[in-house]
C-alpha atoms as a PDB file:
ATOM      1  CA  UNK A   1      45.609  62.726  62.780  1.00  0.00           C
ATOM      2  CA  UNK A   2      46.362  62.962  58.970  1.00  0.00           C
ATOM      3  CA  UNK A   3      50.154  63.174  59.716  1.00  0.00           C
ATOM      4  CA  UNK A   4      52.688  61.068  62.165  1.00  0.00           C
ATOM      5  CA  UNK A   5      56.315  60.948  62.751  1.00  0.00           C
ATOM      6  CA  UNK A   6      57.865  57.174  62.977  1.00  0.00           C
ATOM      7  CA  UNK A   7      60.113  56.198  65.548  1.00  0.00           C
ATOM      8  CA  UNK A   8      63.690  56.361  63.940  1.00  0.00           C
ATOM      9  CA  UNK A   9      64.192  52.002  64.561  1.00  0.00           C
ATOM     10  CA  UNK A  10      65.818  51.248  61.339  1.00  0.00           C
ATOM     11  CA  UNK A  11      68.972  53.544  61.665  1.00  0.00           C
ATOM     12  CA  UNK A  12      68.360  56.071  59.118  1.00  0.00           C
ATOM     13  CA  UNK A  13      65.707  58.995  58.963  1.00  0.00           C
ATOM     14  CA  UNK A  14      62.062  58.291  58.864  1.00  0.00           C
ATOM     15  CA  UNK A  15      59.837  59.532  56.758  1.00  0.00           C
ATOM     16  CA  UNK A  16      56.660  61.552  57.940  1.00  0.00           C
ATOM     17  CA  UNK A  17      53.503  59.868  56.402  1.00  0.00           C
ATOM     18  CA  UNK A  18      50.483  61.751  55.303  1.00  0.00           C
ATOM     19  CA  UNK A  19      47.446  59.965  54.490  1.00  0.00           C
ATOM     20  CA  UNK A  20      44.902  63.032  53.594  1.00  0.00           C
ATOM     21  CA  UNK A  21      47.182  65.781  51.655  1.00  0.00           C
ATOM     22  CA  UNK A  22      44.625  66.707  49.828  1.00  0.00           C
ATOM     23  CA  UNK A  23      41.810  66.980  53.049  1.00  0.00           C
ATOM     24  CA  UNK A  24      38.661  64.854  52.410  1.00  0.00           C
ATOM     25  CA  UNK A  25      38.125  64.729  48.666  1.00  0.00           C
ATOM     26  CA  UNK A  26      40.049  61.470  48.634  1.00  0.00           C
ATOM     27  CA  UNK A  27      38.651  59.363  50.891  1.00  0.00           C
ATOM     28  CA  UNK A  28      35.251  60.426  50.467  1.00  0.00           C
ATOM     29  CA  UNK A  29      35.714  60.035  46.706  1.00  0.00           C
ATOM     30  CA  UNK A  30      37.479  56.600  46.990  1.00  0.00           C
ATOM     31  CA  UNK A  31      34.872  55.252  49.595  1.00  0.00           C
ATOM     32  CA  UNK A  32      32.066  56.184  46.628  1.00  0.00           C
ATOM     33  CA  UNK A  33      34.120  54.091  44.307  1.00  0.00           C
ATOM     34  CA  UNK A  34      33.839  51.009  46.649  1.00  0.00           C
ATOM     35  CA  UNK A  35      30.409  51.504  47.465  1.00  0.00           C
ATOM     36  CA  UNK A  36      29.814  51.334  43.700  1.00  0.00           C
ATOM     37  CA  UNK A  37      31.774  48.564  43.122  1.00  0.00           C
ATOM     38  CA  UNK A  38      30.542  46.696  45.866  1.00  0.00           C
ATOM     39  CA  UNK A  39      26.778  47.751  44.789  1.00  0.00           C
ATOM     40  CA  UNK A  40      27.263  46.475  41.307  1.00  0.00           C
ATOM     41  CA  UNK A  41      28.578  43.230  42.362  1.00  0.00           C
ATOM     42  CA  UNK A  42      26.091  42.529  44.580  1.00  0.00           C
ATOM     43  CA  UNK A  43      23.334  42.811  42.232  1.00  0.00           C
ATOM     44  CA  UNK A  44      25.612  40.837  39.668  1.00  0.00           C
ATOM     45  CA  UNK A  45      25.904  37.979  41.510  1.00  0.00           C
ATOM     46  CA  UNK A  46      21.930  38.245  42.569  1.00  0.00           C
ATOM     47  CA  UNK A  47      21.016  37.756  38.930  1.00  0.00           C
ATOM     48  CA  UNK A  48      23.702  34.866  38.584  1.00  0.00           C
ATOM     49  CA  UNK A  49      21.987  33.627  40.900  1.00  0.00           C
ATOM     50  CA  UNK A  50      18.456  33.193  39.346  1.00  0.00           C
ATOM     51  CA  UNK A  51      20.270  32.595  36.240  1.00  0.00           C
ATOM     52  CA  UNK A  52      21.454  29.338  34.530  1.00  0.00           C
ATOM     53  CA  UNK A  53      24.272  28.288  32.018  1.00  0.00           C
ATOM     54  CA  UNK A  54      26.498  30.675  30.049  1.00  0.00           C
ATOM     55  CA  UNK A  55      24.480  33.422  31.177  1.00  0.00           C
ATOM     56  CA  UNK A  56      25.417  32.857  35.030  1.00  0.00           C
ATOM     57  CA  UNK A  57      28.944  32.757  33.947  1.00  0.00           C
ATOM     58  CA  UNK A  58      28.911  36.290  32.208  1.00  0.00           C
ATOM     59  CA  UNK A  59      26.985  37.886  34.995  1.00  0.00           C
ATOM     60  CA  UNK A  60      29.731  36.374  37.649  1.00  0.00           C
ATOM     61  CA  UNK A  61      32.410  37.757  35.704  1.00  0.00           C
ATOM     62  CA  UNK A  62      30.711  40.815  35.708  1.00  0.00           C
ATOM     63  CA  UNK A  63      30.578  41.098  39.453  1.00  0.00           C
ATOM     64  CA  UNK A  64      33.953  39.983  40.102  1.00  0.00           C
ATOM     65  CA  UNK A  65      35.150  43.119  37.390  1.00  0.00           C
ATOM     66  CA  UNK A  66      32.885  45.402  39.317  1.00  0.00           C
ATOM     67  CA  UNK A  67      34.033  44.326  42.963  1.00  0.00           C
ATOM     68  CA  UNK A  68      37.497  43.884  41.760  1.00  0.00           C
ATOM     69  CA  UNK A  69      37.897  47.398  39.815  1.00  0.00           C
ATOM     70  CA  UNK A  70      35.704  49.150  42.898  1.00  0.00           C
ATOM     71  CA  UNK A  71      38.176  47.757  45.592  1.00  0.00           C
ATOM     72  CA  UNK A  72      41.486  48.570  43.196  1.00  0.00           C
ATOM     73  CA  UNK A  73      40.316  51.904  42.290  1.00  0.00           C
ATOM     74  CA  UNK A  74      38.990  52.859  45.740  1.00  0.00           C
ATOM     75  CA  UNK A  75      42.734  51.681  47.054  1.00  0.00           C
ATOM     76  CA  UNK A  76      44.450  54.071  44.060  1.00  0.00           C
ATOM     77  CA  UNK A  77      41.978  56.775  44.490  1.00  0.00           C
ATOM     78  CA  UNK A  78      42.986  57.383  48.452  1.00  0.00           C
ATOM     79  CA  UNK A  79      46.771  56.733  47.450  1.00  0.00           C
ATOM     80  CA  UNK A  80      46.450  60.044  45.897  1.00  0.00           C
ATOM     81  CA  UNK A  81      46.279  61.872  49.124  1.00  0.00           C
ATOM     82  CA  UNK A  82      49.174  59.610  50.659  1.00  0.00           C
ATOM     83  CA  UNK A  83      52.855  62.028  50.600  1.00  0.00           C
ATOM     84  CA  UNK A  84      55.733  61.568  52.422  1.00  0.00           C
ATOM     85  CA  UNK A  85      58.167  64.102  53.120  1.00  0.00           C
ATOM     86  CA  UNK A  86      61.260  64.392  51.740  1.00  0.00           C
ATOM     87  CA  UNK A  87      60.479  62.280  48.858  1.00  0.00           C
ATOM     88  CA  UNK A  88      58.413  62.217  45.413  1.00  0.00           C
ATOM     89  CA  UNK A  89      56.496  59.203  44.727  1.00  0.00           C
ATOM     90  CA  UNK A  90      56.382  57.000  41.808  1.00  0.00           C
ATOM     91  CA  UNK A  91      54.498  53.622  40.408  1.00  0.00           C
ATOM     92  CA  UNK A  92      55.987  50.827  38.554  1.00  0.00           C
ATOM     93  CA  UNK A  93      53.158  50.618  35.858  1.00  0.00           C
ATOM     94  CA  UNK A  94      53.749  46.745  35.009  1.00  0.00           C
ATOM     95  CA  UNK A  95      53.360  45.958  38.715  1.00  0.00           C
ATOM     96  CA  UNK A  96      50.269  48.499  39.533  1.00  0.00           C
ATOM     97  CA  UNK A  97      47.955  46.348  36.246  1.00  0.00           C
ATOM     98  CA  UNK A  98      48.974  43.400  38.087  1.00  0.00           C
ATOM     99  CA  UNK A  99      47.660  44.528  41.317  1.00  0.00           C
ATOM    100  CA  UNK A 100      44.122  44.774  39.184  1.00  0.00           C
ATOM    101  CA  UNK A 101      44.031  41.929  37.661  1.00  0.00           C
ATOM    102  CA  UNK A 102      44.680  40.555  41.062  1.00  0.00           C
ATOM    103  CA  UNK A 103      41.865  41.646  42.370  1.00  0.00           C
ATOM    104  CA  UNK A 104      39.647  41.207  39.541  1.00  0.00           C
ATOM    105  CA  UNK A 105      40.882  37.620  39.174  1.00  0.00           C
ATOM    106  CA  UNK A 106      40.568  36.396  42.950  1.00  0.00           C
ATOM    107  CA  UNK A 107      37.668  38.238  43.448  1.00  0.00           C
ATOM    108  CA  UNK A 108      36.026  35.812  40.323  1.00  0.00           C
ATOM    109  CA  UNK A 109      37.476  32.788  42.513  1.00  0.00           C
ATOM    110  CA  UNK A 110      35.467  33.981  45.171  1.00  0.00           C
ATOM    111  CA  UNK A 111      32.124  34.583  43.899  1.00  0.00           C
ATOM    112  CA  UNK A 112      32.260  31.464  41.739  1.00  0.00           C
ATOM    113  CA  UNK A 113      33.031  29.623  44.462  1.00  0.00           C
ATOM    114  CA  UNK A 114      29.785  30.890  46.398  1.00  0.00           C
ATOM    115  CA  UNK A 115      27.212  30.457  42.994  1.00  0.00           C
ATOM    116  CA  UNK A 116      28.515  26.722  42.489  1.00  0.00           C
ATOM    117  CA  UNK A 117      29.168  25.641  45.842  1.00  0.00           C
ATOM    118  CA  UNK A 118      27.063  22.645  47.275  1.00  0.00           C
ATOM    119  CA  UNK A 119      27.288  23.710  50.638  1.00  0.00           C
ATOM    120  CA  UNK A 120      25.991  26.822  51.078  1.00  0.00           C
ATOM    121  CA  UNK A 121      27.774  27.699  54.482  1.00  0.00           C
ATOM    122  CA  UNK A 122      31.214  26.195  53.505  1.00  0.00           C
ATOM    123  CA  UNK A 123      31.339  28.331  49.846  1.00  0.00           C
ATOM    124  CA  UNK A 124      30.318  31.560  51.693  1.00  0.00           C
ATOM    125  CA  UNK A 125      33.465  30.522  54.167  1.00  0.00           C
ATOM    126  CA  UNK A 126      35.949  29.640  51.145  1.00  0.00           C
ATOM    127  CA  UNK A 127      34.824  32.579  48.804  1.00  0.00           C
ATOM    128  CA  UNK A 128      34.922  34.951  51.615  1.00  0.00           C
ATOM    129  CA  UNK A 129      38.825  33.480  52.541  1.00  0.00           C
ATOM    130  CA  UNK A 130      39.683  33.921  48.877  1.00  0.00           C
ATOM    131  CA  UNK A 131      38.682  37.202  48.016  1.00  0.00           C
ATOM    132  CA  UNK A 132      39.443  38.505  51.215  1.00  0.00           C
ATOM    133  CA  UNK A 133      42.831  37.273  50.696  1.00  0.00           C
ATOM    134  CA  UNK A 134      42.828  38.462  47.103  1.00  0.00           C
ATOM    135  CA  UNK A 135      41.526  42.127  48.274  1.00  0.00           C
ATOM    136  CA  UNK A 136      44.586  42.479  51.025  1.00  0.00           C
ATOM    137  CA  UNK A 137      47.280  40.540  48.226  1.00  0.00           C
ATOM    138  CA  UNK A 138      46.273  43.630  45.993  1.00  0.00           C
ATOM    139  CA  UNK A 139      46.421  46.269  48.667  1.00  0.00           C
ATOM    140  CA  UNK A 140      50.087  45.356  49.193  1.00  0.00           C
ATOM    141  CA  UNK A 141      50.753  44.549  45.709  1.00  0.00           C
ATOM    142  CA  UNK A 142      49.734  47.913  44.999  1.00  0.00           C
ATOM    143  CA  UNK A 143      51.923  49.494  47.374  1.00  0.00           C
ATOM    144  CA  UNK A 144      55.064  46.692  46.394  1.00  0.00           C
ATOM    145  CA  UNK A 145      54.558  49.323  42.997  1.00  0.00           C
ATOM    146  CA  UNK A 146      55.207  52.284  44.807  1.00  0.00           C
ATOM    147  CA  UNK A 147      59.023  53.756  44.076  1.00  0.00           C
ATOM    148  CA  UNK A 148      60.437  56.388  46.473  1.00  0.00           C
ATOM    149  CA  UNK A 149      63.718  57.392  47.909  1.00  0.00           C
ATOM    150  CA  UNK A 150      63.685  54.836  50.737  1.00  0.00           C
ATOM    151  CA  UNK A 151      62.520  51.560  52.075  1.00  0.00           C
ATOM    152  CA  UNK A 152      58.865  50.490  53.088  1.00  0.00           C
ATOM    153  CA  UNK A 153      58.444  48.502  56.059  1.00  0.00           C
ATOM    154  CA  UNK A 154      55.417  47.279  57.992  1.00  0.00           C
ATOM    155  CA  UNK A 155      54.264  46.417  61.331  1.00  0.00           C
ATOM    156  CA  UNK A 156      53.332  42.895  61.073  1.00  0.00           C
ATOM    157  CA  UNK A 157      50.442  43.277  63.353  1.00  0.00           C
ATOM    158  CA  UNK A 158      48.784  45.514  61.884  1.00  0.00           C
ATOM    159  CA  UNK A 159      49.254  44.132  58.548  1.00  0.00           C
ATOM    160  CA  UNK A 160      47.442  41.120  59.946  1.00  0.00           C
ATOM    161  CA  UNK A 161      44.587  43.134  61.401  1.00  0.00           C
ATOM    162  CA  UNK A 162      44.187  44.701  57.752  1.00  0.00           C
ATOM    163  CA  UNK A 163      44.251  41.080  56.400  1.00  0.00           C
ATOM    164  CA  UNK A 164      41.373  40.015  58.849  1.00  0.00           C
ATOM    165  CA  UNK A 165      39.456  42.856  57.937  1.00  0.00           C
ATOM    166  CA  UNK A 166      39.467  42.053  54.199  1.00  0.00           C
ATOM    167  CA  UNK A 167      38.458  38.443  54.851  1.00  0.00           C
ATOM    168  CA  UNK A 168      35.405  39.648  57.398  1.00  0.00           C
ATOM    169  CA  UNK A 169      34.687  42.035  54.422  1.00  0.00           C
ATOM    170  CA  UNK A 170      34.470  39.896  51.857  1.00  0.00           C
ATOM    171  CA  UNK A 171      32.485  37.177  53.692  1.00  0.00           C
ATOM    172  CA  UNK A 172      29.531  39.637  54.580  1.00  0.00           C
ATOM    173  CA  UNK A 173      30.010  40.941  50.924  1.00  0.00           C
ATOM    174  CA  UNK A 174      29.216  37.632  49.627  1.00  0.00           C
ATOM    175  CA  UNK A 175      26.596  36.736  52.372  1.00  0.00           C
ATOM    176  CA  UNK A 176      24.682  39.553  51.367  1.00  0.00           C
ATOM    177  CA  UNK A 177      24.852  38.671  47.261  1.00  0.00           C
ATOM    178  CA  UNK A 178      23.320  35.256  47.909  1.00  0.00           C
ATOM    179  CA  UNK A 179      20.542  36.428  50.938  1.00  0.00           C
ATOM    180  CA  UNK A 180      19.601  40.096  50.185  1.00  0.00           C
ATOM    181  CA  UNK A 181      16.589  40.408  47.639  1.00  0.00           C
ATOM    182  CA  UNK A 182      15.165  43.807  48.860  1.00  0.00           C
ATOM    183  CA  UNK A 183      16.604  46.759  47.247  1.00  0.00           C
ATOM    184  CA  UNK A 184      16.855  48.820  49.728  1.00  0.00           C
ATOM    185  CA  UNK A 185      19.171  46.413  52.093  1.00  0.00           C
ATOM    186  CA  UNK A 186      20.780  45.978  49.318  1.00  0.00           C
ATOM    187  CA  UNK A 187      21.952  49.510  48.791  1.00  0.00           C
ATOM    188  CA  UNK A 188      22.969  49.293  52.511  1.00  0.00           C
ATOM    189  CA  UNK A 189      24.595  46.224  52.294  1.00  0.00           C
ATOM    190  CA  UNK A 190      26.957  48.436  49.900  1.00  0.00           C
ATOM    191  CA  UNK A 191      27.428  51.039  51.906  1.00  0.00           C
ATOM    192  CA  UNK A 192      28.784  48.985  54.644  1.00  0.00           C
ATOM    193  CA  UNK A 193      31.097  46.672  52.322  1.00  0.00           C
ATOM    194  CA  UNK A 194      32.278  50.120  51.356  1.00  0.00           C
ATOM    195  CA  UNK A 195      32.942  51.373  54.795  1.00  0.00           C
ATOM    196  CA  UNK A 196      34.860  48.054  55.508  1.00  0.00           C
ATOM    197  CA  UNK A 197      36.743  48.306  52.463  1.00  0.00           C
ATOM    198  CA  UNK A 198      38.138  51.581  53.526  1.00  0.00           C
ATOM    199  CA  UNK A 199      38.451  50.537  57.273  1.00  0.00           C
ATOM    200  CA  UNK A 200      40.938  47.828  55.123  1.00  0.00           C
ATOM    201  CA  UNK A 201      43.199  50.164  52.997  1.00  0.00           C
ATOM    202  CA  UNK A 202      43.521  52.992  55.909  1.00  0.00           C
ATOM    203  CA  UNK A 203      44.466  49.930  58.377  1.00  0.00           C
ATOM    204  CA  UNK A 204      46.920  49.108  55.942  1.00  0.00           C
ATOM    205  CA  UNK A 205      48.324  52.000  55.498  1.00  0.00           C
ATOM    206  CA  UNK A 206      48.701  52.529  59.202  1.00  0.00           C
ATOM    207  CA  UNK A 207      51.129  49.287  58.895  1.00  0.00           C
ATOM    208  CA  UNK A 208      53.806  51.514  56.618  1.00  0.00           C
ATOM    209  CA  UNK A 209      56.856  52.836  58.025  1.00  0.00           C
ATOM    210  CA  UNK A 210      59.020  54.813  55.360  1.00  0.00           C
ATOM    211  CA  UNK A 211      63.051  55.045  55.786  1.00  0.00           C
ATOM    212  CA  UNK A 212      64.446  57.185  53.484  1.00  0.00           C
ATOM    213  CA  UNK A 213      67.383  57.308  51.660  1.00  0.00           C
ATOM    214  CA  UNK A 214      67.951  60.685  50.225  1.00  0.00           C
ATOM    215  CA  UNK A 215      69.229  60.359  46.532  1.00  0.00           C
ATOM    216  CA  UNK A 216      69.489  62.868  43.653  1.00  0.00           C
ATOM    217  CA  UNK A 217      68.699  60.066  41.404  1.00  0.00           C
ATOM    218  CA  UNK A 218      65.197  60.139  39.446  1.00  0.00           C
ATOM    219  CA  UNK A 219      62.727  57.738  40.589  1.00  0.00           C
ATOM    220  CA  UNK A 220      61.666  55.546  37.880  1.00  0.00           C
ATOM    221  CA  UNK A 221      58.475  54.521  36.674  1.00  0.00           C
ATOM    222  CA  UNK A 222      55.072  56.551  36.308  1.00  0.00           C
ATOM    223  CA  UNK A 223      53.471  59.581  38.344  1.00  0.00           C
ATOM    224  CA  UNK A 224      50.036  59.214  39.928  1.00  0.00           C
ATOM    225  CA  UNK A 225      48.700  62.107  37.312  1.00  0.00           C
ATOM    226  CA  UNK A 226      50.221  60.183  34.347  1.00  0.00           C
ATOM    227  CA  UNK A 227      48.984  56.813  34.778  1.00  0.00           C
ATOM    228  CA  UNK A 228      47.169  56.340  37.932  1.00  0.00           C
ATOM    229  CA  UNK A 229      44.379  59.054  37.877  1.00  0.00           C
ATOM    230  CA  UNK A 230      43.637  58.526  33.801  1.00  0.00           C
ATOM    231  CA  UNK A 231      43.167  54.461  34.723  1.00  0.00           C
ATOM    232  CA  UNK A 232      41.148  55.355  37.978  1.00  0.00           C
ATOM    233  CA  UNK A 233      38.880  57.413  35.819  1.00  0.00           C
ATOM    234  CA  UNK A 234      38.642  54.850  33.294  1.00  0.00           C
ATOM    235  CA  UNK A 235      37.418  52.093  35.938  1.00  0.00           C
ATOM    236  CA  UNK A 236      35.293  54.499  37.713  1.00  0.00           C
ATOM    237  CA  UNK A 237      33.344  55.052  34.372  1.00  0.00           C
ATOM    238  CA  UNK A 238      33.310  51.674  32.955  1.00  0.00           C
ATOM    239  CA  UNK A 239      31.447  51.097  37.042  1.00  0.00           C
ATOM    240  CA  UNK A 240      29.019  53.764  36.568  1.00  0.00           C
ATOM    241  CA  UNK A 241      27.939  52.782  33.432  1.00  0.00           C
ATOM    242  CA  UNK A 242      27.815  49.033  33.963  1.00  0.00           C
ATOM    243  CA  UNK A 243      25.438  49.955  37.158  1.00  0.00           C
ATOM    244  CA  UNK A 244      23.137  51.899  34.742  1.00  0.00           C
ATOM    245  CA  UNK A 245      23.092  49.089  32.471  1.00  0.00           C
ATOM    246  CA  UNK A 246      22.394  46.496  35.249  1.00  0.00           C
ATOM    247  CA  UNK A 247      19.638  48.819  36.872  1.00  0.00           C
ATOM    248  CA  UNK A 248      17.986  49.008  33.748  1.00  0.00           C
ATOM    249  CA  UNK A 249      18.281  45.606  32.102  1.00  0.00           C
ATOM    250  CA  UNK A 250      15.270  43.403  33.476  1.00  0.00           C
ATOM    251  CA  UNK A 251      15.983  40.137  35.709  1.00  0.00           C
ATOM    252  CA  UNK A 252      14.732  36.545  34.746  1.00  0.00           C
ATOM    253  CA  UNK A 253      12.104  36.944  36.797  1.00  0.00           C
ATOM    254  CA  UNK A 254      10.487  41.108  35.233  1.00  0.00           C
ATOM    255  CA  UNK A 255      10.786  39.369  31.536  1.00  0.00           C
ATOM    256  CA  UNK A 256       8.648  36.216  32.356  1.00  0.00           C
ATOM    257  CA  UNK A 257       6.187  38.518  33.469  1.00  0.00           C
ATOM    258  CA  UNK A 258       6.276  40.727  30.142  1.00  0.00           C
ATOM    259  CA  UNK A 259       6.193  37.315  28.444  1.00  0.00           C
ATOM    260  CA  UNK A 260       2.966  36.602  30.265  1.00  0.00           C
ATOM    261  CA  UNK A 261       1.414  39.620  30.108  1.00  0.00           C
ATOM    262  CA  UNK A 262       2.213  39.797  26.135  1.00  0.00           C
ATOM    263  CA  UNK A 263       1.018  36.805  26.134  1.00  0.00           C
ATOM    264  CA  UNK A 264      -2.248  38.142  28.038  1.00  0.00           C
ATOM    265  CA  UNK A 265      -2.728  40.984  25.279  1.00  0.00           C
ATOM    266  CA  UNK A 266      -2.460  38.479  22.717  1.00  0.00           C
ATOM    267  CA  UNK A 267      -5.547  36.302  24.036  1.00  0.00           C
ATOM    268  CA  UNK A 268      -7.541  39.468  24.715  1.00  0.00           C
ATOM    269  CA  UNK A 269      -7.007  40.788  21.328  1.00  0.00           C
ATOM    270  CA  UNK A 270      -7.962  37.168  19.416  1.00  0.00           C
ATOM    271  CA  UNK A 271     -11.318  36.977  21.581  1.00  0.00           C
ATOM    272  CA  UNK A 272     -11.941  40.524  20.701  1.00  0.00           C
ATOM    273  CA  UNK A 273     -11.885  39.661  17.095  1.00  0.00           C
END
């Protein structure tokens, strides 16, 4: 059900939640965005892998953008279709960038802990723990931004649950980076870090109760049209376009070989003369 009524346990009226106002648009839209994100990263952190020196570096701090930027702008993309009666909705912009560069910042934590670790099993462990953490920090971060005409509360529990999830997430995330080289199990590998990513927020988001607190006094910071939907956009392209760059640019691995075979063409066209 898109829409519930919570029990009235805090002594003033509660608000009724909905989580798809605008049908399936949103979540299908914001589950893309992860898969993306999470599909990027991956192959990131695959060619960090096979890479050495400052050029590792950039291509970890490109996957933790891409995972961190998916996972923040899947989270802000299904906000969109989250309403509750009886109440507008704002963001606190200064608070909602933080949230990001949560998530972009942990996220790097993670992955360089996995491409430097010693221990193979023990980084996949700690990065996993780290971003996980760092996905779930800016879930509620993100939601610590929202301003209504009430008072969030959550149910511990399921808070916890949503925390688990983000860790399990994470860990298979970065499981796959370092042992997928096909492709194709790749690409799935994304689809199913995307799944879990949205298993995550909408777990999450089953954890709010709303009381409100009717006021005639304007709510302050930013609307979702005004600064959450022009940034979402923003991140969304800057994900598409860094996967057509990756996908395009050759590995370590495609340029030795047009080394060699230039090199090839080169001793066929001296003997020839």
């Amino acid at each position: 059900m898109s829409e519930r009524q919570l029990p009235e346990s805090f002594g003033g009226p509660m608000g009724h939640l909905d989580h798809f106002s605008f049908g399936w648009p949103t979540p299908a839209i914001s589950y893309v965005m992860a898969c993306v994100g999470a599909a990027l990263g991956l192959r990131c952190t695959l060619r960090a892998l096979s890479a050495t020196g400052a050029s590792r570096r950039n291509w970890l701090v490109t996957a933790a953008a891409a995972i961190g930027s998916g996972i923040w702008t899947m989270h802000f993309v299904a906000m969109f279709g989250f309403t509750v009666d009886g109440t507008e909705l704002r963001y606190n912009v200064p608070l909602t960038i933080l949230s990001l560069l949560v998530a972009v910042l942990v996220v790097g934590l993670g992955v360089f802990a996995v491409a430097y670790g010693r221990h193979r099993g023990r980084s996949l462990l700690l990065g996993g723990l780290i971003t996980g953490v760092g996905v779930a920090a800016m879930h509620y971060l993100g939601m610590a931004a929202v301003r209504l005409h009430g008072v969030i509360d959550y149910d511990f529990g399921t808070v916890a649950l949503s925390v688990l999830i983000a860790v399990g997430a994470a860990t298979a995330a970065l499981w796959a980076a370092v042992t997928i080289r096909n492709v194709y199990a790749a690409a799935a590998a994304s689809l199913v870090m995307g799944i879990a990513v949205s298993c995550m927020h909408y777990t999450g988001m089953a954890a709010v109760q709303v009381e409100l607190h009717p006021s005639r006094v304007e709510l302050g910071g930013a609307t979702p049209m005004q600064f959450i939907f022009p940034l979402a956009v923003g991140l969304g392209s800057f994900l598409f376009l860094t996967s057509a760059f990756v996908a395009l640019s050759p590995t370590a691995q495609e340029r030795a070989a047009y080394r060699e075979a230039g090199q090839l063409a080169i001793e066929e066209l001296d003997r020839a003369a």
